[in-house]
N, C-alpha and C. Protein backbone atom coordinates (compact mmCIF):
# COMPACT_ATOMS: atom_id res chain seq x y z
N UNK A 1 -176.84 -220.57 -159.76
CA UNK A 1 -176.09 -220.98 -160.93
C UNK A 1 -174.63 -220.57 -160.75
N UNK A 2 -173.68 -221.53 -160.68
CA UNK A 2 -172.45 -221.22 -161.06
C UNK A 2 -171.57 -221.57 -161.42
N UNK A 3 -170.09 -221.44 -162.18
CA UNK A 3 -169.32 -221.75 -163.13
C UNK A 3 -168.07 -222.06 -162.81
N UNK A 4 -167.27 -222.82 -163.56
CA UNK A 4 -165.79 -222.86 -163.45
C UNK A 4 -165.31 -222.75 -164.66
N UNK A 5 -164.33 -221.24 -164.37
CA UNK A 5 -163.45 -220.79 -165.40
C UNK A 5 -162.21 -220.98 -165.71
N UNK A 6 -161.27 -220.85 -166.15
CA UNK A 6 -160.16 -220.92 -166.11
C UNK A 6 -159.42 -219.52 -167.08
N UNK A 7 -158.82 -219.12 -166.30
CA UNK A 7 -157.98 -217.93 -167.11
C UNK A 7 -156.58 -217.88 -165.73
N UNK A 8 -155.69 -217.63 -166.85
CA UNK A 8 -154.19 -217.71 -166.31
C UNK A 8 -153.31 -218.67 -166.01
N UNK A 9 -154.00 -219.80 -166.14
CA UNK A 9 -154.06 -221.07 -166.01
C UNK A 9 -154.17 -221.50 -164.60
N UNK A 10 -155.27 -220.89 -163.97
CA UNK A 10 -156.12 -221.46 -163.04
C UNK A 10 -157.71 -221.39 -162.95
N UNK A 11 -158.25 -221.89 -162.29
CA UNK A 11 -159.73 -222.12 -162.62
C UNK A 11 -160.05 -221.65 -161.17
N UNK A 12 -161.32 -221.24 -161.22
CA UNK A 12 -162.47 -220.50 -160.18
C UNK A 12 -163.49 -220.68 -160.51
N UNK A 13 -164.35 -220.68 -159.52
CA UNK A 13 -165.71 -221.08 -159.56
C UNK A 13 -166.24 -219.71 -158.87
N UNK A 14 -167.28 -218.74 -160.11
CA UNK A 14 -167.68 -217.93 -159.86
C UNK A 14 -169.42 -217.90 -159.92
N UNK A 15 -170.01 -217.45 -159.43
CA UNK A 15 -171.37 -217.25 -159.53
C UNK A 15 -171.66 -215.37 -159.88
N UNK A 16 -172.74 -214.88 -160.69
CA UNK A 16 -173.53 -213.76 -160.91
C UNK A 16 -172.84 -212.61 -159.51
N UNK A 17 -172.60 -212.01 -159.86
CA UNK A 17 -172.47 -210.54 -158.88
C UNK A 17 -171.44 -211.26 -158.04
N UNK A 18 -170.22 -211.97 -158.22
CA UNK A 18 -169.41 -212.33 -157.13
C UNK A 18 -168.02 -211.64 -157.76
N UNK A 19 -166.81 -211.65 -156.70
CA UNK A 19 -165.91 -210.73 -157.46
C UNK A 19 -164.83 -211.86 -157.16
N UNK A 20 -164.17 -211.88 -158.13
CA UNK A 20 -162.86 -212.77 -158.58
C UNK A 20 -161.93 -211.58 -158.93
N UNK A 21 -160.58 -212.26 -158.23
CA UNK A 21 -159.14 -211.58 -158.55
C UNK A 21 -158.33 -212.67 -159.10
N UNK A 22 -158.13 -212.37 -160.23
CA UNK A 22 -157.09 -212.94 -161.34
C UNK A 22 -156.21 -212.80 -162.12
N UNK A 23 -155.23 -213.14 -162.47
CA UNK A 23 -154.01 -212.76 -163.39
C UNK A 23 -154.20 -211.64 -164.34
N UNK A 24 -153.67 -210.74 -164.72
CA UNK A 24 -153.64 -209.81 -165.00
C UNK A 24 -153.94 -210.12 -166.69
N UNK A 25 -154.85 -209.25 -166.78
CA UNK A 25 -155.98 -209.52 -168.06
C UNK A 25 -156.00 -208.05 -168.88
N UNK A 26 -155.84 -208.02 -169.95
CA UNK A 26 -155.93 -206.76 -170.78
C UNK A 26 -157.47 -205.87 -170.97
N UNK A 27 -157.28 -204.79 -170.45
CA UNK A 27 -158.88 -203.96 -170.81
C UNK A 27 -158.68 -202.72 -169.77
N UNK A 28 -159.34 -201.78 -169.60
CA UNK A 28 -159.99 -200.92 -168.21
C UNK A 28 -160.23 -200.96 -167.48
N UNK A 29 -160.11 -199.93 -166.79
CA UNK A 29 -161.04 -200.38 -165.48
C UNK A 29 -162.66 -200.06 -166.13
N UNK A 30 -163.86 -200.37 -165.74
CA UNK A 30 -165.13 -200.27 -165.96
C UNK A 30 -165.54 -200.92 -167.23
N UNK A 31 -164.33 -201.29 -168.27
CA UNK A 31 -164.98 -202.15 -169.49
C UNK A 31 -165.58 -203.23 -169.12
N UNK A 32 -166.05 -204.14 -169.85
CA UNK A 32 -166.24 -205.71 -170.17
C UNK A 32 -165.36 -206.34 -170.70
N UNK A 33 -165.39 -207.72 -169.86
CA UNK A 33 -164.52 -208.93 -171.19
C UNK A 33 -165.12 -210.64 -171.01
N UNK A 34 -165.38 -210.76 -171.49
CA UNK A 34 -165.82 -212.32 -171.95
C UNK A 34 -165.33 -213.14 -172.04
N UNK A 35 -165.57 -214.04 -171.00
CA UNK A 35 -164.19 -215.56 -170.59
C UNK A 35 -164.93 -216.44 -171.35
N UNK A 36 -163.99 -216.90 -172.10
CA UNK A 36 -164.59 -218.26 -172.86
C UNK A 36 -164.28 -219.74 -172.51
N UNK A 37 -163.34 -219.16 -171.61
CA UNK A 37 -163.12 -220.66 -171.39
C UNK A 37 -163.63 -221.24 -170.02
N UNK A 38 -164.68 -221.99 -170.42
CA UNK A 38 -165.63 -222.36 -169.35
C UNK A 38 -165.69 -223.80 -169.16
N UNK A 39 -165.34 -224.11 -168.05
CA UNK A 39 -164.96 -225.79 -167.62
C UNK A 39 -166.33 -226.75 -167.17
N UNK A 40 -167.26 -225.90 -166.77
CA UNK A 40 -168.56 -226.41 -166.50
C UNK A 40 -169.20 -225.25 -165.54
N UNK A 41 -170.80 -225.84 -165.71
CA UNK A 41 -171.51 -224.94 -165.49
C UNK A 41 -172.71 -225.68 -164.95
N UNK A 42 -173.24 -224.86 -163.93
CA UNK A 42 -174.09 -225.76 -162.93
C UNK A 42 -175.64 -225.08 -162.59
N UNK A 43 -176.78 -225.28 -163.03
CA UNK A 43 -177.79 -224.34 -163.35
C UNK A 43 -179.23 -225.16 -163.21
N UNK A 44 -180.02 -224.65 -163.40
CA UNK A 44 -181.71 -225.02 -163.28
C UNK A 44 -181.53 -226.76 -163.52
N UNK A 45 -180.71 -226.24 -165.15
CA UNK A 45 -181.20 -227.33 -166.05
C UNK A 45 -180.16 -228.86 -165.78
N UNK A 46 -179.35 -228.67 -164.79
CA UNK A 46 -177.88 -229.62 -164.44
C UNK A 46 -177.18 -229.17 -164.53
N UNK A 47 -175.81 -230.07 -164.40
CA UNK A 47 -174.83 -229.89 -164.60
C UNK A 47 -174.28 -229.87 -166.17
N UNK A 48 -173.17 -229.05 -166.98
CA UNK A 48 -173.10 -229.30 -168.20
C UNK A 48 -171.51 -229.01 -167.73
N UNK A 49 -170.49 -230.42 -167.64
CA UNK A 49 -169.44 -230.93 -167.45
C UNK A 49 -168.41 -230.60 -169.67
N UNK A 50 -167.87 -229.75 -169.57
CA UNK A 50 -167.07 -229.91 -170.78
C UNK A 50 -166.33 -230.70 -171.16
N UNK A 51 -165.78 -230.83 -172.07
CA UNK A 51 -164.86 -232.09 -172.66
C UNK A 51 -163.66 -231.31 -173.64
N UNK A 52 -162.83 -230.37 -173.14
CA UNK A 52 -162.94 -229.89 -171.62
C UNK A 52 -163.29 -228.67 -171.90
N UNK A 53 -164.33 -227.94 -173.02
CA UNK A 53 -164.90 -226.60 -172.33
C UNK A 53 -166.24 -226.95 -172.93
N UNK A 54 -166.64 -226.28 -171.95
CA UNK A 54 -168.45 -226.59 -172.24
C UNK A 54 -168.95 -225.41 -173.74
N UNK A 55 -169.43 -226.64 -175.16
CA UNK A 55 -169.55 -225.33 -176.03
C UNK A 55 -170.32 -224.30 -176.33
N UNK A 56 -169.35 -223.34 -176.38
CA UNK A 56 -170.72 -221.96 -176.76
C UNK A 56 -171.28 -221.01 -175.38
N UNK A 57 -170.27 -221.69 -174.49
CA UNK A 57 -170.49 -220.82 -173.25
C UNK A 57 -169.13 -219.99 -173.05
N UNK A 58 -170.45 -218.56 -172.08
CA UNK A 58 -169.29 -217.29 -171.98
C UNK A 58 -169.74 -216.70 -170.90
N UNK A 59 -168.80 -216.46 -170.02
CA UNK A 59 -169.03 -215.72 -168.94
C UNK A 59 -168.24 -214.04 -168.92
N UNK A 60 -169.78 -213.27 -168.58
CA UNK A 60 -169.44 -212.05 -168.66
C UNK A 60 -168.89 -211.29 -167.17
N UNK A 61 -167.71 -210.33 -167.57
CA UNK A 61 -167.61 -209.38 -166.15
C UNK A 61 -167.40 -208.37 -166.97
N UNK A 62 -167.27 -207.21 -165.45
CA UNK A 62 -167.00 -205.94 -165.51
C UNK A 62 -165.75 -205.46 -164.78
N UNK A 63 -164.52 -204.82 -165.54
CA UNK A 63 -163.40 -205.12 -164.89
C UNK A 63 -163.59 -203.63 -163.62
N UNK A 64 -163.36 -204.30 -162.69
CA UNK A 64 -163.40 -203.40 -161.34
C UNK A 64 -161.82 -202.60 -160.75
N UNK A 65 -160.52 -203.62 -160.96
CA UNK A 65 -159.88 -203.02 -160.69
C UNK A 65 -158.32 -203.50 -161.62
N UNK A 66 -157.33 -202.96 -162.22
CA UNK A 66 -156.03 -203.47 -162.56
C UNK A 66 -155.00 -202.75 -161.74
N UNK A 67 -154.67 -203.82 -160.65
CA UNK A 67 -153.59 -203.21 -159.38
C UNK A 67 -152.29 -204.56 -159.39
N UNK A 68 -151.64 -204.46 -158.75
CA UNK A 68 -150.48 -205.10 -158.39
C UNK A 68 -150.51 -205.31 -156.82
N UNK A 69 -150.12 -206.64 -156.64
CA UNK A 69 -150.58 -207.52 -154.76
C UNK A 69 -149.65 -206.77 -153.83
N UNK A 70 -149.30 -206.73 -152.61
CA UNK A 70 -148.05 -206.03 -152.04
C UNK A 70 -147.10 -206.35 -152.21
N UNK A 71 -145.83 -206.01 -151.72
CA UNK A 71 -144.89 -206.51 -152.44
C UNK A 71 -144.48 -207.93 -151.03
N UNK A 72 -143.05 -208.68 -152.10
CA UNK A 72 -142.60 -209.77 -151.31
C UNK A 72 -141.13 -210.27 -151.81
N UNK A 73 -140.60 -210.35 -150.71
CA UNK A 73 -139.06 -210.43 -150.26
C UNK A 73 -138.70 -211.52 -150.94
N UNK A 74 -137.74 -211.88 -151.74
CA UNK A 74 -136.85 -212.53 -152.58
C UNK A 74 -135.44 -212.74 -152.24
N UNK A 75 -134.85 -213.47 -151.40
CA UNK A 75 -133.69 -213.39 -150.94
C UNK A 75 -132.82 -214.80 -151.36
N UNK A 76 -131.69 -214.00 -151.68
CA UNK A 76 -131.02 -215.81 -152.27
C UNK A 76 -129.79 -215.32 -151.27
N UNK A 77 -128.99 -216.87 -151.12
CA UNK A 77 -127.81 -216.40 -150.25
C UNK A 77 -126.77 -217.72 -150.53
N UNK A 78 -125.77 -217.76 -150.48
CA UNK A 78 -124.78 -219.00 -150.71
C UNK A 78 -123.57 -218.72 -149.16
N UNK A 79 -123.91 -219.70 -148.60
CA UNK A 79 -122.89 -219.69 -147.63
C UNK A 79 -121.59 -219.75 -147.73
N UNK A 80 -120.66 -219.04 -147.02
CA UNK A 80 -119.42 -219.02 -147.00
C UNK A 80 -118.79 -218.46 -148.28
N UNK A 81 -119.51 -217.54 -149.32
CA UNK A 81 -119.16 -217.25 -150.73
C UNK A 81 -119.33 -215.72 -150.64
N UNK A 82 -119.95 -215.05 -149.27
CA UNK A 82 -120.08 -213.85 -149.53
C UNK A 82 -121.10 -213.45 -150.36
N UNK A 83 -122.22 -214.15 -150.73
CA UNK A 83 -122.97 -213.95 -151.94
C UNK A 83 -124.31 -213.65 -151.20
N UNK A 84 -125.12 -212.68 -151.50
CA UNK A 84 -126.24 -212.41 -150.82
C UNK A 84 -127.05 -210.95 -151.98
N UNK A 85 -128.40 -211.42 -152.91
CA UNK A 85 -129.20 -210.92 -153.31
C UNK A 85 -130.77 -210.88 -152.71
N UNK A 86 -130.90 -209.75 -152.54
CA UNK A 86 -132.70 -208.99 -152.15
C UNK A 86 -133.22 -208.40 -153.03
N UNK A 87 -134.39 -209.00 -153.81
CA UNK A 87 -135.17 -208.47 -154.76
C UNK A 87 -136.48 -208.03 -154.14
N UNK A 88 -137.72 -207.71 -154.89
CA UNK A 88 -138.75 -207.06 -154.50
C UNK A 88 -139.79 -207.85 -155.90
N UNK A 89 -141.14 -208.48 -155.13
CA UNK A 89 -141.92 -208.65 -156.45
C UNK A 89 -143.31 -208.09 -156.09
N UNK A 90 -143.93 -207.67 -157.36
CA UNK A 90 -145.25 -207.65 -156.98
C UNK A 90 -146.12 -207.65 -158.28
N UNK A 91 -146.85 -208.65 -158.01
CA UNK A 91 -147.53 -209.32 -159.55
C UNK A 91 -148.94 -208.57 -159.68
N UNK A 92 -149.17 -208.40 -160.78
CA UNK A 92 -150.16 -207.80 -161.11
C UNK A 92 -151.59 -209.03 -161.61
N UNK A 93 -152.55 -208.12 -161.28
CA UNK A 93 -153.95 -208.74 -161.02
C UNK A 93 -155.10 -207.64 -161.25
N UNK A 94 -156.01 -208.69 -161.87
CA UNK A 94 -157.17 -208.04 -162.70
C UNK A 94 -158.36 -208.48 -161.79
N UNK A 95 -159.41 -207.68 -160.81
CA UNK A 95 -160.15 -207.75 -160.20
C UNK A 95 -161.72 -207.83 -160.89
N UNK A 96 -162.26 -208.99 -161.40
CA UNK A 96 -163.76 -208.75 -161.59
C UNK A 96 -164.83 -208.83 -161.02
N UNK A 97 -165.67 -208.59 -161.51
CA UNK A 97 -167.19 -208.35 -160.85
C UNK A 97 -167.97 -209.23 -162.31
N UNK A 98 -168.37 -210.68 -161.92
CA UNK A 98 -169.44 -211.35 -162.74
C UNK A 98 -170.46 -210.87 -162.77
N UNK A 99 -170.72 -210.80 -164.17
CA UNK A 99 -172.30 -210.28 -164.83
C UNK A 99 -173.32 -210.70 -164.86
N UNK A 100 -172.31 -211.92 -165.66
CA UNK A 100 -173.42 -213.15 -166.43
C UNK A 100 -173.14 -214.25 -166.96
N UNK A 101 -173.75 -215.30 -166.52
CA UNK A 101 -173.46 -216.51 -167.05
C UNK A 101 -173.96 -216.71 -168.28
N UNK A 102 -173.52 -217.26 -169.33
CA UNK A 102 -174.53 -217.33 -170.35
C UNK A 102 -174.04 -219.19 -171.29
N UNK A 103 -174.90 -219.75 -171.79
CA UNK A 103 -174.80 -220.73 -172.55
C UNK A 103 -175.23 -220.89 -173.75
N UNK A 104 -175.18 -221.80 -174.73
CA UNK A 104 -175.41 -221.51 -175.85
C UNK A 104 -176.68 -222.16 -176.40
């Protein structure tokens, strides 16, 4: 059985005990949180395709980690102007561990 979610405004297709890294999501480390927004879901019983979220379905995790990716070089430059900026980014991301699929 497995699902396509969308949070951050991208979608993944996760199955039971698999671990997804995604946009940085509010909670703990070791809490729960409940994605509701579920694009379809694929199981015993078929496919159940949303229009566009499938209703009454929720997919459970357990948040495993809230870290930030390594960092990455940002360089702007304008020729012949003397102009030259180096920044530093590093975006933060919410690591889960799927629980449970569930439907309604």
């Amino acid at each position: 059985m497995y699902a396509i979610i969308e949070t951050g405004g991208k979608q993944y297709r996760v199955e039971t005990g698999s671990l997804v890294q995604v946009e940085s999501l509010p909670g703990e480390v070791g809490g729960t949180i409940e994605i509701g927004q579920v694009r379809l879901i694929h199981g015993e019983n078929g496919m159940l395709v949303g229009q566009p979220l499938v209703k009454g379905a929720t997919v459970k995790a357990e948040i495993i980690a809230q870290d930030r990716t390594r960092s990455i070089t940002i360089f702007k430059k304008q020729r012949r102007k003397n102009y030259r900026r180096t920044r530093g980014h590093r975006q933060g991301f919410t690591k889960l561990r799927i629980t449970g699929i569930e439907t309604a």
